[in-house]
C-alpha atoms as a PDB file:
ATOM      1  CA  UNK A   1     -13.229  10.420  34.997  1.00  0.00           C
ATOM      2  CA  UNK A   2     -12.304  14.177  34.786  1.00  0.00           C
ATOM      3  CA  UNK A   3     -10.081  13.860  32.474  1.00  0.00           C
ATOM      4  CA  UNK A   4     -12.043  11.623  30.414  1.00  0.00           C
ATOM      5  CA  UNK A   5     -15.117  14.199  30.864  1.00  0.00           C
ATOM      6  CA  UNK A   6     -12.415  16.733  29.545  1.00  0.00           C
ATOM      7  CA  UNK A   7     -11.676  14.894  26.609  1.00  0.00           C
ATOM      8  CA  UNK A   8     -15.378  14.084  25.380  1.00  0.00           C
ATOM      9  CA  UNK A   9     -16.247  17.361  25.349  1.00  0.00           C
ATOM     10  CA  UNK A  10     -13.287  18.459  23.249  1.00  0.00           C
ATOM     11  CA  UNK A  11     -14.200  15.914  20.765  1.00  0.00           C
ATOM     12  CA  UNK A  12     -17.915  17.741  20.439  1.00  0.00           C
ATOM     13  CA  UNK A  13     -16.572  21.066  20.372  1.00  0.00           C
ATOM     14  CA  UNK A  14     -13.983  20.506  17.958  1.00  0.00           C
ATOM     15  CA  UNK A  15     -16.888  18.349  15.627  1.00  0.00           C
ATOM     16  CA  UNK A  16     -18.907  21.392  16.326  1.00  0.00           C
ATOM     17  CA  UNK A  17     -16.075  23.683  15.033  1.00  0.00           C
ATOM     18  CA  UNK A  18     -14.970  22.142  12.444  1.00  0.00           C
ATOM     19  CA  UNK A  19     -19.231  22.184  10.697  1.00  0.00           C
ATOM     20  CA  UNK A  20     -18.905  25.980  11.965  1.00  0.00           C
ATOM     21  CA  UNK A  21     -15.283  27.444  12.234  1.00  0.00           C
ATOM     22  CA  UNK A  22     -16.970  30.883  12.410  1.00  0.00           C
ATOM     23  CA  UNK A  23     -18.594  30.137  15.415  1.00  0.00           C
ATOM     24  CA  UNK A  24     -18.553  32.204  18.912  1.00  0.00           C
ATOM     25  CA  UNK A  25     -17.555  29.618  21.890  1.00  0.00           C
ATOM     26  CA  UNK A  26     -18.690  30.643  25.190  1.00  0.00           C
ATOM     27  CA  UNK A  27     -16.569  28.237  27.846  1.00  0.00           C
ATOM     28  CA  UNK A  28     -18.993  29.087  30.931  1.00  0.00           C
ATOM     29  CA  UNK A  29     -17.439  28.401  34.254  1.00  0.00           C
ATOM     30  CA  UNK A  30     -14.516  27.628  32.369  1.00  0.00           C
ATOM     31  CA  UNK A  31     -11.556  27.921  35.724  1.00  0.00           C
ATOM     32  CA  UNK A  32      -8.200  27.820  34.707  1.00  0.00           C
ATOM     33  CA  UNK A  33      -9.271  24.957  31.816  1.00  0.00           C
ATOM     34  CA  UNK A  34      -7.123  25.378  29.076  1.00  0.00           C
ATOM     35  CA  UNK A  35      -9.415  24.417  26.367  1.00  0.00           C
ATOM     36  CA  UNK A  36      -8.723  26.991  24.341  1.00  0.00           C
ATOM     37  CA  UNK A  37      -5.161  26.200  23.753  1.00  0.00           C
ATOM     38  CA  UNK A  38      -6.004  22.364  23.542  1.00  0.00           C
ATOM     39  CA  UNK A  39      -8.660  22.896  20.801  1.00  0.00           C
ATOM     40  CA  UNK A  40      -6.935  25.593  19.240  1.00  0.00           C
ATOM     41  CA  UNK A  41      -9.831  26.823  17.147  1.00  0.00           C
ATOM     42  CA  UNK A  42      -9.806  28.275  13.834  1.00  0.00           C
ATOM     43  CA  UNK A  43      -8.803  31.748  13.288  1.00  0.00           C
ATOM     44  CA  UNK A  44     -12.632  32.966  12.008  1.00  0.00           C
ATOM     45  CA  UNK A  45     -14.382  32.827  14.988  1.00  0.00           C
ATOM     46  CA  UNK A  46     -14.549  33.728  18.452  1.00  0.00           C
ATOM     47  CA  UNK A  47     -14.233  31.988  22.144  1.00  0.00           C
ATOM     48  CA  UNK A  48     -14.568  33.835  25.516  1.00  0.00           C
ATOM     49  CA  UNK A  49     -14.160  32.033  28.883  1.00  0.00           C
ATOM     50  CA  UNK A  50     -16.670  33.556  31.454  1.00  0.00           C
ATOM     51  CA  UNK A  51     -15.308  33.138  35.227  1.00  0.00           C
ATOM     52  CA  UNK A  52     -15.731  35.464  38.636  1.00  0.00           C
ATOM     53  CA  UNK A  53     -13.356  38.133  38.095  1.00  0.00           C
ATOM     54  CA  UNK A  54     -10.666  36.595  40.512  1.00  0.00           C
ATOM     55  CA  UNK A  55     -10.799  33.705  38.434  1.00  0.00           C
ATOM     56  CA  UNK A  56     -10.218  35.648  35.035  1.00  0.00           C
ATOM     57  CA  UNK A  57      -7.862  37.475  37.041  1.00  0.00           C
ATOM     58  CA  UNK A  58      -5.626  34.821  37.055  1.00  0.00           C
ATOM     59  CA  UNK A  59      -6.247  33.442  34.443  1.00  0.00           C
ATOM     60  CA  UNK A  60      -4.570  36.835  32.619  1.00  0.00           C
ATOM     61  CA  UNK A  61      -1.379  36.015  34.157  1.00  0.00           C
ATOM     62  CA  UNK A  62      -1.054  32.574  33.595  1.00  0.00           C
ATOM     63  CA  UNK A  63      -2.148  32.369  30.029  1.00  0.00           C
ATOM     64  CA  UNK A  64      -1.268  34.108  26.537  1.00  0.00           C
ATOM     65  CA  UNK A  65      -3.047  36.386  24.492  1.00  0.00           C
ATOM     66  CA  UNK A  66      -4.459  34.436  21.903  1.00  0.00           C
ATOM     67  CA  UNK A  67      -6.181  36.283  18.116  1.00  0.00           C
ATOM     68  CA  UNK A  68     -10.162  36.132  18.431  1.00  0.00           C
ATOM     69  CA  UNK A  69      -9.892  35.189  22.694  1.00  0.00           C
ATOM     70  CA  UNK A  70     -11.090  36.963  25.150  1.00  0.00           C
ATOM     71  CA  UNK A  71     -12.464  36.858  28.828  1.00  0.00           C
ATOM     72  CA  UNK A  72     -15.338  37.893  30.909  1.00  0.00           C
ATOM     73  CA  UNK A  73     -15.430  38.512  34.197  1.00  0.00           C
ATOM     74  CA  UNK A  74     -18.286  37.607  35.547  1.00  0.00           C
ATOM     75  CA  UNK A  75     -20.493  35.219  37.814  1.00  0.00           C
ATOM     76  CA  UNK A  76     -22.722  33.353  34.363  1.00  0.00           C
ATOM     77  CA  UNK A  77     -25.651  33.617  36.554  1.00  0.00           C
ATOM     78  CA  UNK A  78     -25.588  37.608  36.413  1.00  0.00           C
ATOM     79  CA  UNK A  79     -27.979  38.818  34.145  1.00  0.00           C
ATOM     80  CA  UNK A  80     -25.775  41.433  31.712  1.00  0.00           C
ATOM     81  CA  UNK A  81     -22.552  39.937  30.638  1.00  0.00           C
ATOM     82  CA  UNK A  82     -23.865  38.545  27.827  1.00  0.00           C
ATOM     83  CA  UNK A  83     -24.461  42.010  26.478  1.00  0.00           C
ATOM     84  CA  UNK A  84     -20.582  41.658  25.474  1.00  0.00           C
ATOM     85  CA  UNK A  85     -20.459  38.941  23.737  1.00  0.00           C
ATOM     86  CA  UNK A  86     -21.959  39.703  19.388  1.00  0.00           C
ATOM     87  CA  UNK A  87     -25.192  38.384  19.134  1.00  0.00           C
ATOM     88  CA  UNK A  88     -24.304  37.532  15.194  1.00  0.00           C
ATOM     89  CA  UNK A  89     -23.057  33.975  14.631  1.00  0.00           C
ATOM     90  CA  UNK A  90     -23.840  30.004  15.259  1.00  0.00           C
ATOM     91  CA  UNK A  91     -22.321  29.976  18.997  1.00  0.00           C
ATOM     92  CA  UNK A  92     -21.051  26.869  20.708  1.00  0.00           C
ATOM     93  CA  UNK A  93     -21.877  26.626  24.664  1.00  0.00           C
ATOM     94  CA  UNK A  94     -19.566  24.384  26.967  1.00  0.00           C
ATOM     95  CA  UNK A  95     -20.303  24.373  30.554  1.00  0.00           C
ATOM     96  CA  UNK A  96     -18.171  21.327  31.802  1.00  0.00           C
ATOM     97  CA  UNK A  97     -18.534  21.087  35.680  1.00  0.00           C
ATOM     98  CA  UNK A  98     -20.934  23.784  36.371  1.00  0.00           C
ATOM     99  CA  UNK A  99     -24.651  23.108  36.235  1.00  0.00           C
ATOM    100  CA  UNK A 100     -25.028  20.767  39.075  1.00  0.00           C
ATOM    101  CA  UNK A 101     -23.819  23.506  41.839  1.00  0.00           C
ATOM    102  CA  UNK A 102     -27.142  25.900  39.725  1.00  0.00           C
ATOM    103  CA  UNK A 103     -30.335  25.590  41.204  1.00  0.00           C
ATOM    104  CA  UNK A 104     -33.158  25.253  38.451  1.00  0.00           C
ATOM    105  CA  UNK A 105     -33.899  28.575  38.554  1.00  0.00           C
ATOM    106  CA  UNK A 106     -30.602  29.458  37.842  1.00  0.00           C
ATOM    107  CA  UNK A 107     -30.155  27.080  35.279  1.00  0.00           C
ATOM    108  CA  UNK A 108     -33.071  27.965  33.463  1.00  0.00           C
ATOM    109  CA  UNK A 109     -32.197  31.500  33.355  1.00  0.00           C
ATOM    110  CA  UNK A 110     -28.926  31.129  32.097  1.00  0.00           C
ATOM    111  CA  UNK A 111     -29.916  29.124  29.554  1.00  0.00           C
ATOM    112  CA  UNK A 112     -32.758  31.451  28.447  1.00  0.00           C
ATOM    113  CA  UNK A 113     -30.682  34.327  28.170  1.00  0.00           C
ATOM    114  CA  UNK A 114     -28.604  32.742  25.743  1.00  0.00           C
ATOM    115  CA  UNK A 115     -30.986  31.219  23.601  1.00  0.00           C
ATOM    116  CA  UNK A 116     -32.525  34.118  23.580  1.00  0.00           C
ATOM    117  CA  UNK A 117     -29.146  36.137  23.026  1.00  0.00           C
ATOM    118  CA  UNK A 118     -28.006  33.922  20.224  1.00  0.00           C
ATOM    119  CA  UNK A 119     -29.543  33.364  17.024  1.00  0.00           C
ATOM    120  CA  UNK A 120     -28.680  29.383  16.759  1.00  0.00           C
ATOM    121  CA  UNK A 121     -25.677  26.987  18.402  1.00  0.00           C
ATOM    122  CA  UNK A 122     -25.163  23.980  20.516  1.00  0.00           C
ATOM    123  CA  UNK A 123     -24.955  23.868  24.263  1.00  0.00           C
ATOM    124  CA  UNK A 124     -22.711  20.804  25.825  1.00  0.00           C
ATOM    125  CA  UNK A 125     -22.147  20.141  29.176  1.00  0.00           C
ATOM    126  CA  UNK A 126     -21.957  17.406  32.061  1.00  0.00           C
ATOM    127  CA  UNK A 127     -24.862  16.690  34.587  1.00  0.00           C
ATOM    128  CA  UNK A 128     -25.865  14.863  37.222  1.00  0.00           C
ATOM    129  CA  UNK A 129     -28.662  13.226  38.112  1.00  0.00           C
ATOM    130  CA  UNK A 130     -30.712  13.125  41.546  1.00  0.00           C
ATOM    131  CA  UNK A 131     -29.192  10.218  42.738  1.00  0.00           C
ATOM    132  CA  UNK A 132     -25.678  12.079  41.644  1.00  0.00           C
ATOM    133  CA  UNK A 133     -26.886  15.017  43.099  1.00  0.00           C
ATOM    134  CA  UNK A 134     -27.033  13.347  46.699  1.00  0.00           C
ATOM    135  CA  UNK A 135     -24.284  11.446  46.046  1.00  0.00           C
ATOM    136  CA  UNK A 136     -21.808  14.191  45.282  1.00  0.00           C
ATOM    137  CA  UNK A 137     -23.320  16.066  48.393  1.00  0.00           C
ATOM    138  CA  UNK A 138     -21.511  13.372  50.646  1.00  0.00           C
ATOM    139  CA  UNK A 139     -18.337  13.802  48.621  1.00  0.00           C
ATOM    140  CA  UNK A 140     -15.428  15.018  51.133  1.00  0.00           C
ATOM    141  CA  UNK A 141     -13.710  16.985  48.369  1.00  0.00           C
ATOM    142  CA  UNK A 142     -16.700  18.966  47.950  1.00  0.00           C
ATOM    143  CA  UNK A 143     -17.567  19.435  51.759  1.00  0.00           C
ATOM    144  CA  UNK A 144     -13.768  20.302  52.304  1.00  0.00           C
ATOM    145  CA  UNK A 145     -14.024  22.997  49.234  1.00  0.00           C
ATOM    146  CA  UNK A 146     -16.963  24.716  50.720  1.00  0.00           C
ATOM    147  CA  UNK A 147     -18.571  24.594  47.678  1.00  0.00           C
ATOM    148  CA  UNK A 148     -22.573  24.056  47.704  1.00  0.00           C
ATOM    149  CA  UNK A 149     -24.671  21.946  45.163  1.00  0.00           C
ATOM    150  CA  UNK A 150     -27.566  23.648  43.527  1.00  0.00           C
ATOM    151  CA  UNK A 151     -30.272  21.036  44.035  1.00  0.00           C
ATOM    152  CA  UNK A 152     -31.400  19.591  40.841  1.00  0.00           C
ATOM    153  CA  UNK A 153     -30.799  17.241  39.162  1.00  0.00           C
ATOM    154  CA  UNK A 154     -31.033  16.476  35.471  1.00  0.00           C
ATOM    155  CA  UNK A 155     -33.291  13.041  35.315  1.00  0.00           C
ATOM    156  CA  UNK A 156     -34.325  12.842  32.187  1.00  0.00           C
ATOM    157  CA  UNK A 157     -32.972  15.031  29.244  1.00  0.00           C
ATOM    158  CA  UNK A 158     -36.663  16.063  28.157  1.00  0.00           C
ATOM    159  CA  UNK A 159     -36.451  17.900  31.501  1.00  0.00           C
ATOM    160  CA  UNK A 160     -33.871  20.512  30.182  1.00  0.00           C
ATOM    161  CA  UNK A 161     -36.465  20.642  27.035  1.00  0.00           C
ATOM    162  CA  UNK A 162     -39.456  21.311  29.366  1.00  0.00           C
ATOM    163  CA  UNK A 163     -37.748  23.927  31.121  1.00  0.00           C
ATOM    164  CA  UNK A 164     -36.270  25.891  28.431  1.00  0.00           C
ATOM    165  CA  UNK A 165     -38.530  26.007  25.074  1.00  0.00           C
ATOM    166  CA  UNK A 166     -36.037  26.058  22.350  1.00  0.00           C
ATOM    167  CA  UNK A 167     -33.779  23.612  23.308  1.00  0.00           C
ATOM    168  CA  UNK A 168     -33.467  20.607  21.747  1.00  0.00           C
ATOM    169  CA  UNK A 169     -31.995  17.227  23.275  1.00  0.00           C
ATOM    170  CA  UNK A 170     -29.481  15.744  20.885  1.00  0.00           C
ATOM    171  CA  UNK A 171     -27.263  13.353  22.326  1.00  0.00           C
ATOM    172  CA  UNK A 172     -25.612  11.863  25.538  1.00  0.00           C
ATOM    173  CA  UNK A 173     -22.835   9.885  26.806  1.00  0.00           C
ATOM    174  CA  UNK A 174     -22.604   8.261  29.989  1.00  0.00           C
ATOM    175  CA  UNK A 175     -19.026   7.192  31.720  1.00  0.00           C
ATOM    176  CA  UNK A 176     -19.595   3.726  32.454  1.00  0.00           C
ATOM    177  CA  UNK A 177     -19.601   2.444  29.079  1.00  0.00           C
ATOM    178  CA  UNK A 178     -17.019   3.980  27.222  1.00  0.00           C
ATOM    179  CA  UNK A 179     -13.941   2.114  25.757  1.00  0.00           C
ATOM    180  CA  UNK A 180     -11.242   3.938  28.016  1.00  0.00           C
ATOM    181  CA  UNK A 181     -12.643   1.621  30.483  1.00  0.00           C
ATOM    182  CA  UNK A 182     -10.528  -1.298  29.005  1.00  0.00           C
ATOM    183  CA  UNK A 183      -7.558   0.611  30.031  1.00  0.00           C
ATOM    184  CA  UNK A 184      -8.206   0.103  34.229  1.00  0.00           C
ATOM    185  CA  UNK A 185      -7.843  -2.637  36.640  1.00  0.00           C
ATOM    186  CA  UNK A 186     -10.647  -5.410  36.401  1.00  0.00           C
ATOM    187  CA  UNK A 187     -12.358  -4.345  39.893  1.00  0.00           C
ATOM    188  CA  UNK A 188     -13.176  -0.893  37.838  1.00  0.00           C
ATOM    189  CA  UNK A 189     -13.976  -2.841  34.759  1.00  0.00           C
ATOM    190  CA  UNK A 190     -16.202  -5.050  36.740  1.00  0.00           C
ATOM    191  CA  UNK A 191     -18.046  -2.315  38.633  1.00  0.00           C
ATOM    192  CA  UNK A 192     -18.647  -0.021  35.641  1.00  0.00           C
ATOM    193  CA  UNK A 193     -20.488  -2.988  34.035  1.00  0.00           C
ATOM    194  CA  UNK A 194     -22.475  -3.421  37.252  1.00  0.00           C
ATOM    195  CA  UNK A 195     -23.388  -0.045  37.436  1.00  0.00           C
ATOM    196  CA  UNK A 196     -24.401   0.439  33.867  1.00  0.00           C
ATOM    197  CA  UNK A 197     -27.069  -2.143  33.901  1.00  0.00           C
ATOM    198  CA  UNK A 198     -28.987   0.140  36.650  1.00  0.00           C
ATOM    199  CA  UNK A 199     -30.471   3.350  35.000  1.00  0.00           C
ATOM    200  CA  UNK A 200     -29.804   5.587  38.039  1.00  0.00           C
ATOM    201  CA  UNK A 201     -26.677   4.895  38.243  1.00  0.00           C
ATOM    202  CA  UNK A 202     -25.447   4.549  34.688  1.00  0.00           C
ATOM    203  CA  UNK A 203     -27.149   7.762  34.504  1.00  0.00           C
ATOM    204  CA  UNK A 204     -25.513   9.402  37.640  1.00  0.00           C
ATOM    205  CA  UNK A 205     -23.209  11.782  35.587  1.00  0.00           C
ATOM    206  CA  UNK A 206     -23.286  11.928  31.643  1.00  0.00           C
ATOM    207  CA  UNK A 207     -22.681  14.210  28.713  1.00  0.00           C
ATOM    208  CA  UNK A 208     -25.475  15.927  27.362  1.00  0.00           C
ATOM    209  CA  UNK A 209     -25.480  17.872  24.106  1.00  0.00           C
ATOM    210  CA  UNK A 210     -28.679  19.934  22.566  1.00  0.00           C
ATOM    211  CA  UNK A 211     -28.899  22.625  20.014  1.00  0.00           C
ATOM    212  CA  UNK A 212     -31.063  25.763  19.885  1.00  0.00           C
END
């Protein structure tokens, strides 16, 4: 599902890109993702990753210097690295795997200061919901990473609207009814069908898209 995650949310940035190839890209959270180099975006505009400095670190010795990319090194919850980024153009906002370890606070923070920031753009990301959010606090990889959840979960995507004015819900896509599923076994098939036709669940981890 990762990978498929990954690859829905290349297809909306690069639809996004190609209506604004000027645009500034902010990959928040973005790890060693190499999105950049995947999506290769045009020449006119501008994408930063933002990561904890150890992160961006490494990321500087793995990866290439690319025209128009650059990285910030920085938690996206503090409250003055956007200062770096120009506050002049549409800007596209990918946060793939990041908002469920937030809390809402957090989240609606970060999301102000951006909107605020930035004149006009999109914001994508995945979420989970609150059954998700329990869920995913059982999961053994995430016990074993150390790694804590922030909380909250996204229920209803008029929630997101209702905590920051100015966004505006656009679109969503949830994982259990998406044609890649043809490609697994029949005991996946089967259970993705079963789960879609119960809200919480279909709605346990989706896409989300809005624009500012």
């Amino acid at each position: 599902m990762t990978a498929i995650r990954s690859r829905y949310l290349d297809g909306w940035a690069r639809d996004a890109l190609a209506e604004r190839p000027a645009a500034t890209v902010l990959h928040l959270g973005c790890g060693l993702d190499s999105r950049v180099y995947r999506i290769t975006p045009p020449l006119t505009g501008r994408w930063y990753d933002v990561d904890y400095p150890e992160v961006i670190a490494l990321r500087r010795r793995l990866y290439p210097d690319r025209p128009g990319y650059d990285m910030i090194a920085s938690s996206v919850t503090a409250p003055d690295w956007s200062s770096q980024v120009p506050a002049d153009r549409f800007a596209v906002i990918i946060a793939e795997g990041l908002t469920m370890y937030l809390t809402k606070d957090e989240t609606r923070r970060l999301f102000e200061r951006l909107t605020h920031h930035l004149p006009h753009g999109v914001v994508m990301f995945d979420a989970w919901n609150s059954f998700g959010m329990r869920a995913g606090a059982r999961q053994g990889v995430i016990k074993a990473s150390g790694a804590e959840l922030g909380g909250w979960g996204i229920d209803d995507p008029g929630d997101l609207e209702t905590l920051v004015p100015g966004l505006e819900f656009v679109a969503e896509q949830t994982f259990f009814d998406i044609p890649e599923l043809d490609r697994y076994g029949w005991p996946l098939r089967l259970a993705c069908r079963a789960m879609n036709r119960f809200p919480a669940l279909r709605n346990m981890g989706r896409l989300l898209r809005y624009r500012f």
